[in-house]
Protein backbone atom coordinates (compact mmCIF):
# COMPACT_ATOMS: atom_id res chain seq x y z
CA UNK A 1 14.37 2.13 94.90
CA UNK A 2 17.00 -0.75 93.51
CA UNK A 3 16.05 -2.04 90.22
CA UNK A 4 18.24 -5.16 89.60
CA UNK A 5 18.28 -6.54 85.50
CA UNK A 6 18.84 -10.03 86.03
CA UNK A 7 19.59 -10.55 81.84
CA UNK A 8 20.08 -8.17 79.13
CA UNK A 9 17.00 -8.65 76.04
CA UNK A 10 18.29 -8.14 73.18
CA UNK A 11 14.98 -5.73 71.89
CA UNK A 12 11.82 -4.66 73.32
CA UNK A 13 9.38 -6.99 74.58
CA UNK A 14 5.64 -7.15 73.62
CA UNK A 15 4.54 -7.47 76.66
CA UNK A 16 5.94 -6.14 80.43
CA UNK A 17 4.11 -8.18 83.03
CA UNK A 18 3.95 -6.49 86.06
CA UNK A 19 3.86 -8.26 89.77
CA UNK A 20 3.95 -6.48 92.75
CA UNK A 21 5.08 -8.88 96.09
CA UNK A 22 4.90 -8.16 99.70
CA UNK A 23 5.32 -11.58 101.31
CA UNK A 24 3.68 -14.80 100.21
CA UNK A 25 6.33 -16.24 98.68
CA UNK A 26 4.90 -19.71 98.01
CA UNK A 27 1.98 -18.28 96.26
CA UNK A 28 4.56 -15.75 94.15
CA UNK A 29 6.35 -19.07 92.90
CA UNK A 30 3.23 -20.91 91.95
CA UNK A 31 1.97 -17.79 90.50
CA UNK A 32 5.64 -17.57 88.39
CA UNK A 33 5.24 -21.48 87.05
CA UNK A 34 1.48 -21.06 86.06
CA UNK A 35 3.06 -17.72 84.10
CA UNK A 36 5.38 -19.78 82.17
CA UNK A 37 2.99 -22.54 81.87
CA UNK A 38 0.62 -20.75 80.27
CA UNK A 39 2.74 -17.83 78.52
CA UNK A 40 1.76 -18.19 74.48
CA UNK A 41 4.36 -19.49 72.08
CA UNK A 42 6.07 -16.77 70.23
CA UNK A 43 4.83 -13.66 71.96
CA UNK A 44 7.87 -12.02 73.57
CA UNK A 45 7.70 -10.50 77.25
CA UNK A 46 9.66 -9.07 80.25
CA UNK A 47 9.04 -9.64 83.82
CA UNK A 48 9.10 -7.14 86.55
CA UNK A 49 8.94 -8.55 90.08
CA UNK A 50 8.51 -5.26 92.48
CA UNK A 51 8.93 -6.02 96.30
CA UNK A 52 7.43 -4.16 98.68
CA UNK A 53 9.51 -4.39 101.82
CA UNK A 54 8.79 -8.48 102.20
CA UNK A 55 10.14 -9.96 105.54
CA UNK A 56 9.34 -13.86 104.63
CA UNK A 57 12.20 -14.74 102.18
CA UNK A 58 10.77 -13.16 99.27
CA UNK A 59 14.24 -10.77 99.31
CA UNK A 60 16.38 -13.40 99.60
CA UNK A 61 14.81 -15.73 97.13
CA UNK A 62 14.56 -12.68 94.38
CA UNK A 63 18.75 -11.95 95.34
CA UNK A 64 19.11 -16.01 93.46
CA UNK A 65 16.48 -15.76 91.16
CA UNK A 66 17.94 -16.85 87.61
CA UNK A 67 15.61 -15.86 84.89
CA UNK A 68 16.68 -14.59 81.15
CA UNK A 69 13.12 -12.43 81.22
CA UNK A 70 13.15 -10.24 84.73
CA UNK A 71 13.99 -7.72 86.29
CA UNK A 72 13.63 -7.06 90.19
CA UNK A 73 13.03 -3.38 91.95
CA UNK A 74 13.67 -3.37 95.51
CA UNK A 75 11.47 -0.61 97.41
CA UNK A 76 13.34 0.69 99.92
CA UNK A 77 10.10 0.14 102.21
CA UNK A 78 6.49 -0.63 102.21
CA UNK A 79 4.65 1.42 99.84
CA UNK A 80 1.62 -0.13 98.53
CA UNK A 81 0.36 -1.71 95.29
CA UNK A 82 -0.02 1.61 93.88
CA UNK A 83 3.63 3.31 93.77
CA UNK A 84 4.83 -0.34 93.42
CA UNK A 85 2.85 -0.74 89.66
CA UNK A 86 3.98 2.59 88.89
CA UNK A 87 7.70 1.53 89.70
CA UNK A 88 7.24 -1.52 87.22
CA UNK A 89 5.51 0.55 84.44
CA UNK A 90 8.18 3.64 84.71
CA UNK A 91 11.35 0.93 83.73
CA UNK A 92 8.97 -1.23 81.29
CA UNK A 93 9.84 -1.35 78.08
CA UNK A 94 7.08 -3.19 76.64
CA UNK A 95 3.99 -2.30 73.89
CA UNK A 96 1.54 -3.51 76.62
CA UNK A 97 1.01 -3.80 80.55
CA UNK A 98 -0.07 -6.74 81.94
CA UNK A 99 -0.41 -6.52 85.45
CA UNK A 100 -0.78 -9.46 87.60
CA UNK A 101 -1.13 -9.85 91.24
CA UNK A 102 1.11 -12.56 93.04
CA UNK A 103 -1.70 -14.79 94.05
CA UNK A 104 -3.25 -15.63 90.83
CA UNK A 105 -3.02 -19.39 89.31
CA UNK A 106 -3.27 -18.76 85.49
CA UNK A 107 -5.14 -21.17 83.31
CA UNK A 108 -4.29 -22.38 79.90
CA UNK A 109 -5.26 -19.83 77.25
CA UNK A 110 -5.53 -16.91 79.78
CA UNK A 111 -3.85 -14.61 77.66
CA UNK A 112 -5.19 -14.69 73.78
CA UNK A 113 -8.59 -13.36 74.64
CA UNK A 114 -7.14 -10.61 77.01
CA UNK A 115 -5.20 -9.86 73.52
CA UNK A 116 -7.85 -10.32 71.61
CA UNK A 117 -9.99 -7.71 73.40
CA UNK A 118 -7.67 -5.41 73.57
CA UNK A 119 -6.97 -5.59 69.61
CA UNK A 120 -10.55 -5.60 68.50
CA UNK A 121 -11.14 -1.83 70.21
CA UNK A 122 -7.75 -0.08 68.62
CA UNK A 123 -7.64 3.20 69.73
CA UNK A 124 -10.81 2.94 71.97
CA UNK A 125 -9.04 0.58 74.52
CA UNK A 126 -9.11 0.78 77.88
CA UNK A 127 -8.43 -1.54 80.40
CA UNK A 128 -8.94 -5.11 79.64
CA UNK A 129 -10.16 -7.60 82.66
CA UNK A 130 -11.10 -11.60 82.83
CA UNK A 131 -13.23 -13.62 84.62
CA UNK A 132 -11.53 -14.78 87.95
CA UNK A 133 -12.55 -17.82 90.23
CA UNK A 134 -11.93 -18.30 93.67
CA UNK A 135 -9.40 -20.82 94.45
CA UNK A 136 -10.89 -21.94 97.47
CA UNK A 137 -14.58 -22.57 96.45
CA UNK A 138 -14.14 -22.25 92.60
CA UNK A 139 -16.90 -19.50 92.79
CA UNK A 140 -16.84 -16.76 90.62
CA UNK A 141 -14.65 -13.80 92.21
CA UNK A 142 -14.63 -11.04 89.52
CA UNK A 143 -16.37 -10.82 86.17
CA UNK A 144 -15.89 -6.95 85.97
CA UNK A 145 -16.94 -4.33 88.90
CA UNK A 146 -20.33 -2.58 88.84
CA UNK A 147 -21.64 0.32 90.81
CA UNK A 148 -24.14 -0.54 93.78
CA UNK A 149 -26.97 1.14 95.52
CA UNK A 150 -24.77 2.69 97.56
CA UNK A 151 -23.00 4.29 95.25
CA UNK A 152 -19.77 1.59 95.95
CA UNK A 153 -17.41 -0.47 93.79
CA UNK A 154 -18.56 -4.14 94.04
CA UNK A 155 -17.12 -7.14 92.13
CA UNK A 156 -20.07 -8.61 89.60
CA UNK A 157 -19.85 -12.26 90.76
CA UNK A 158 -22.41 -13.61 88.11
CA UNK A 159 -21.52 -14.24 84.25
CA UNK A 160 -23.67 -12.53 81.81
CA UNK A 161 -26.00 -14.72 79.10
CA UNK A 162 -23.98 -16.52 76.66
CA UNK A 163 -20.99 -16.68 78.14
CA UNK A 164 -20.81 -20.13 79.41
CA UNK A 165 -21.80 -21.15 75.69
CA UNK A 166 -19.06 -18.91 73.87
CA UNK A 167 -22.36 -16.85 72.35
CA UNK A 168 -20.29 -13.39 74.50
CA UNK A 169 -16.57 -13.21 74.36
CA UNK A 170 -16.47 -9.40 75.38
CA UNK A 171 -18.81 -7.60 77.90
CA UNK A 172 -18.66 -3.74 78.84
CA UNK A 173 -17.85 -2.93 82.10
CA UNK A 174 -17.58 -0.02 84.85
CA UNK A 175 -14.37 -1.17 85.74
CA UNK A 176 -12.38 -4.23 86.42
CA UNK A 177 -9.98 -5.24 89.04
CA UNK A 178 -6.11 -4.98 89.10
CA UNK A 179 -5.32 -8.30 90.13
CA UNK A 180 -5.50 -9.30 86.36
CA UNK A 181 -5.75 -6.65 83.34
CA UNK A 182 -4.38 -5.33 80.16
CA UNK A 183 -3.45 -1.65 79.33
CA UNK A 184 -1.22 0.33 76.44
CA UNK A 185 1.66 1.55 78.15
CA UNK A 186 1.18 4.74 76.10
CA UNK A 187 -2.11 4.99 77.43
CA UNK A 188 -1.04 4.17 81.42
CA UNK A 189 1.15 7.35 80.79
CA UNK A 190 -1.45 9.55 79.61
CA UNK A 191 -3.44 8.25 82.46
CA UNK A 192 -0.44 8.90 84.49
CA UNK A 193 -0.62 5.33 85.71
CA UNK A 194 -2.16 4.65 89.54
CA UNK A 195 -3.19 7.13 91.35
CA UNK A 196 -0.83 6.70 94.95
CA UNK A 197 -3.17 8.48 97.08
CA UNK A 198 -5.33 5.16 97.29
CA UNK A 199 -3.19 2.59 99.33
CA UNK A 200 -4.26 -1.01 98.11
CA UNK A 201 -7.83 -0.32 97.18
CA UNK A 202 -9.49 1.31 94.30
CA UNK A 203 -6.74 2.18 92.77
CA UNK A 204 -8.07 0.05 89.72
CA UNK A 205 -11.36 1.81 90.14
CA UNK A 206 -10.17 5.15 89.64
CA UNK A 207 -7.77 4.28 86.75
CA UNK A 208 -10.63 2.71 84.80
CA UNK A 209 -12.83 5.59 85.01
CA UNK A 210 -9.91 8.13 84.17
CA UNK A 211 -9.92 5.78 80.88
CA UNK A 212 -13.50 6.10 80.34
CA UNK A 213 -13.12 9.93 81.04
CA UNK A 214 -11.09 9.84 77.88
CA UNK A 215 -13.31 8.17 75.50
CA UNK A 216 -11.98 4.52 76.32
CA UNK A 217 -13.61 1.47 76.63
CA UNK A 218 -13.45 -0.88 79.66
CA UNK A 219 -13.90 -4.46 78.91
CA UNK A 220 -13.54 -8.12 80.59
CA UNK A 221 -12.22 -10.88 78.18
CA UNK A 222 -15.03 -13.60 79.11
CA UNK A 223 -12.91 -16.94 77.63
CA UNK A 224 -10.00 -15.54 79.95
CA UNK A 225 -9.85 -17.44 82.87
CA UNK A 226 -7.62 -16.99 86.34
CA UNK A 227 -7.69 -18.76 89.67
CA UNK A 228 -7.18 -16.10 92.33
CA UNK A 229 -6.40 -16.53 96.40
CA UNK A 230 -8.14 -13.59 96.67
CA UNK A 231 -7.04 -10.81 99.40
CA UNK A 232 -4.47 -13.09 100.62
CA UNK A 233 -1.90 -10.35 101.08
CA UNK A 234 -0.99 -9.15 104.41
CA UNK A 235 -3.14 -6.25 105.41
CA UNK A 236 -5.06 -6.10 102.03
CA UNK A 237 -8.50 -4.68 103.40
CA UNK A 238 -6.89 -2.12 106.65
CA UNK A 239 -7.54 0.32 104.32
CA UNK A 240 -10.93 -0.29 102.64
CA UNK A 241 -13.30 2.30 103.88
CA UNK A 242 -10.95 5.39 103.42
CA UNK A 243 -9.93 4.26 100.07
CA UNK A 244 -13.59 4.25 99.34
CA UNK A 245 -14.12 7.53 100.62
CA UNK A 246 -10.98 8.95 98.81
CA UNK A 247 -12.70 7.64 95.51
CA UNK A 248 -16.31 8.92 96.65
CA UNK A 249 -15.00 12.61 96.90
CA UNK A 250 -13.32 12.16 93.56
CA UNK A 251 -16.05 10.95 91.53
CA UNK A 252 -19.02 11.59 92.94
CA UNK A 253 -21.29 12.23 90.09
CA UNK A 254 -19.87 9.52 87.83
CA UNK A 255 -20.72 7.02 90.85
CA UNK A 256 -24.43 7.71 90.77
CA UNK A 257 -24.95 7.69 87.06
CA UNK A 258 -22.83 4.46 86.95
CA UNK A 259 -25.60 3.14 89.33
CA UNK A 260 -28.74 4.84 88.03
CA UNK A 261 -29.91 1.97 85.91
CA UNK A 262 -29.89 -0.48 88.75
CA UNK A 263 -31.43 2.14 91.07
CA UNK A 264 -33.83 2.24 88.70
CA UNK A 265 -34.28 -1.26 88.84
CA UNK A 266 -34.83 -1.46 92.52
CA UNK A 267 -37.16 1.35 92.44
CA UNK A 268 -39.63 -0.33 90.56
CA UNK A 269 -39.23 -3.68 92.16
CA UNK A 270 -40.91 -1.88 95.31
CA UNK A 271 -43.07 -0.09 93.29
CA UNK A 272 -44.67 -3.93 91.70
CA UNK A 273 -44.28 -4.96 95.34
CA UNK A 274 -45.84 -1.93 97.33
CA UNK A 275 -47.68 0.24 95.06
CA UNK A 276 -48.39 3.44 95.80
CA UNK A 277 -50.80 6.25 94.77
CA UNK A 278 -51.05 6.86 91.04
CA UNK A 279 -49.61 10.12 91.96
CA UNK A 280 -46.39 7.88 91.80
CA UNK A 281 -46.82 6.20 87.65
CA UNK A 282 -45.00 8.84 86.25
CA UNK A 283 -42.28 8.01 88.16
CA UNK A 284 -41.84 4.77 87.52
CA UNK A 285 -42.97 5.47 83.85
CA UNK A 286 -39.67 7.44 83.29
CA UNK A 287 -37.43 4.70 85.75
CA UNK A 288 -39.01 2.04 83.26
CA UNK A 289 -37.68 3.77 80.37
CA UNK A 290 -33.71 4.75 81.30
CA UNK A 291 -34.34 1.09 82.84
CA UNK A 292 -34.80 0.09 78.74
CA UNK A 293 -32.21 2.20 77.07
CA UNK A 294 -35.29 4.79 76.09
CA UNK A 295 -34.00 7.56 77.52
CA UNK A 296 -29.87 9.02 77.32
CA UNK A 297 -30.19 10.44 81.03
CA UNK A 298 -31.13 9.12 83.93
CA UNK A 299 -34.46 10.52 85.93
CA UNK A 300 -33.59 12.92 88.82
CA UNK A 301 -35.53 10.45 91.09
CA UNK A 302 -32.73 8.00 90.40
CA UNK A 303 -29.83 10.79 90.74
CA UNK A 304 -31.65 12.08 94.02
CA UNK A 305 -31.99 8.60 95.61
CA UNK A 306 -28.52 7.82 94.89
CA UNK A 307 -26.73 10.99 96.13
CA UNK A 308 -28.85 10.40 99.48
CA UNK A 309 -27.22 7.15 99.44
CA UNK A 310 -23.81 8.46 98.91
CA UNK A 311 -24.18 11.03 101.28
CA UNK A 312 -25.25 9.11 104.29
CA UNK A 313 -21.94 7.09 103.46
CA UNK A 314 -19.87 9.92 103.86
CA UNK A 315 -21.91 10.88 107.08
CA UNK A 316 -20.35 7.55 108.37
CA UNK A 317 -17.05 8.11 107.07
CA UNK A 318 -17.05 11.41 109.04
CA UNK A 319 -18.41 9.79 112.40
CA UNK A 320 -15.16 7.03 111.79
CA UNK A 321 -13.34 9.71 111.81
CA UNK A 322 -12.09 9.30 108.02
């Protein structure tokens, strides 16, 4: 690993931004100019640019890059987004992490409410995420990442009530994704930043539920906005399933309680649907009330269902040979 400082700072920033590359280097510019665009008056930051092996210019380019605010590590080779965000954070210098993926367009005012967020839970921050919209089809992408049926990560591609009216600036969430969030650096250590086991998937995943382990809270900034080419790196979903898996094993348990509420849900949509004997009612009498908040802990039923669910996805993992 090369780390190159491009200009000396004269004291600590506020803020490191951290942005991993690994070809794309039109999209890395853009992404740099919508940075500066949109950076807030006053609030004092460092760059780290961390390539990843590139083979399209992005070397070359980063060897005349002329910026008072960055600094450039070289990997020596292709190592993934996780070892290259841990490269970043283990020479940043600032009070918070701000990682970024290379293929975001940042809108005006994407910052503040990140901040905000972040500020407004002291000591019980987490990791901080925004809403992010699909360049191509201005769809939402990512408004946090729940748990589904199956037990599996899965951006939430709705916004919750209020939010398009500003009546919700903050919303809880199971995790958010690492194209665009907000940690302490003090807290990435403790965490011991990503885990580089996971090679371009899930590493967010894990590291937001390792925050939650410790009695943080995970949050997405709703007035934060980002544009995001999503997945447009090179190879971005080769390793999808056995990340997955790697992050099944891991947290198991956490998974299906993470999900239990919307199992819970779907249970007693077929229930309204297709009835069954009343031998059935106190079933769905307990899924109706973890459903409400009633109860702390969710119904076996719902723990049962889901750890069938899980396990028949490892069953496939092990016929793939994973």
């Amino acid at each position: 690993m090369l780390v190159a400082v491009v200009a000396p700072r004269s004291s600590a920033p506020t803020v490191s931004v951290l942005v991993p590359l690994y070809n794309c280097l039109a999209l890395t510019q853009a992404c740099l100019a919508s940075l500066d665009s949109t950076w807030p008056s006053g609030l004092s930051r460092e760059l780290i640019l961390v390539d990843d092996g590139s083979t399209d210019g992005t070397r070359d380019w980063l060897a005349n890059l002329r910026r008072n605010d960055t600094r450039v590590v070289l990997n020596e080779r292709n190592l993934g987004y996780a070892v290259s965000n841990n490269r970043a954070a283990a020479v940043a210098e600032g009070r918070l992490l701000a990682l970024l993926n290379n293929d975001l367009v940042l809108q005006p005012g994407w910052l503040p409410p990140m901040l905000a967020a972040h500020r407004a839970l002291g000591p019980r921050a987490g990791v901080v995420g925004n809403v992010q919209t699909a360049v191509d089809g201005g769809h939402v992408d990512h408004a946090g990442i729940r748990i589904n049926l199956k037990g599996k990560p899965e951006h939430v591609r709705t916004l919750p009530f209020g939010s398009s009216v500003g009546l919700r600036r903050v919303v809880a969430a199971e995790a958010v994704t690492g194209a665009c969030l907000l940690i302490d650096r003090g807290l990435w250590g403790e965490l011991g930043g990503f885990d580089e086991g996971y090679l371009n998937g899930c590493e967010d995943v894990d590291l937001c539920f390792r925050a939650a382990e410790a009695g943080r809270r995970n949050v997405v900034a709703l007035r934060s906005r980002v544009r995001h080419h999503v997945s447009s790196s090179p190879g971005r979903k080769r390793r999808d399933e056995a990340n997955t898996r790697r992050l099944t094993l891991r947290w198991r348990d956490r998974l299906a309680a993470l999900a239990a509420r919307r199992w819970c849900a779907d249970y007693l949509w077929r229930e309204w649907t297709h009835p069954r004997e009343p031998k059935g009612w106190p079933e769905a009498a307990s899924a109706l009330s973890y459903r409400l908040h009633l109860r702390r802990q969710p119904p076996g039923l719902a723990l049962a269902g889901l750890h069938e669910a899980i396990g028949r996805e490892l069953s496939r993992w092990s016929a793939l040979g994973l």
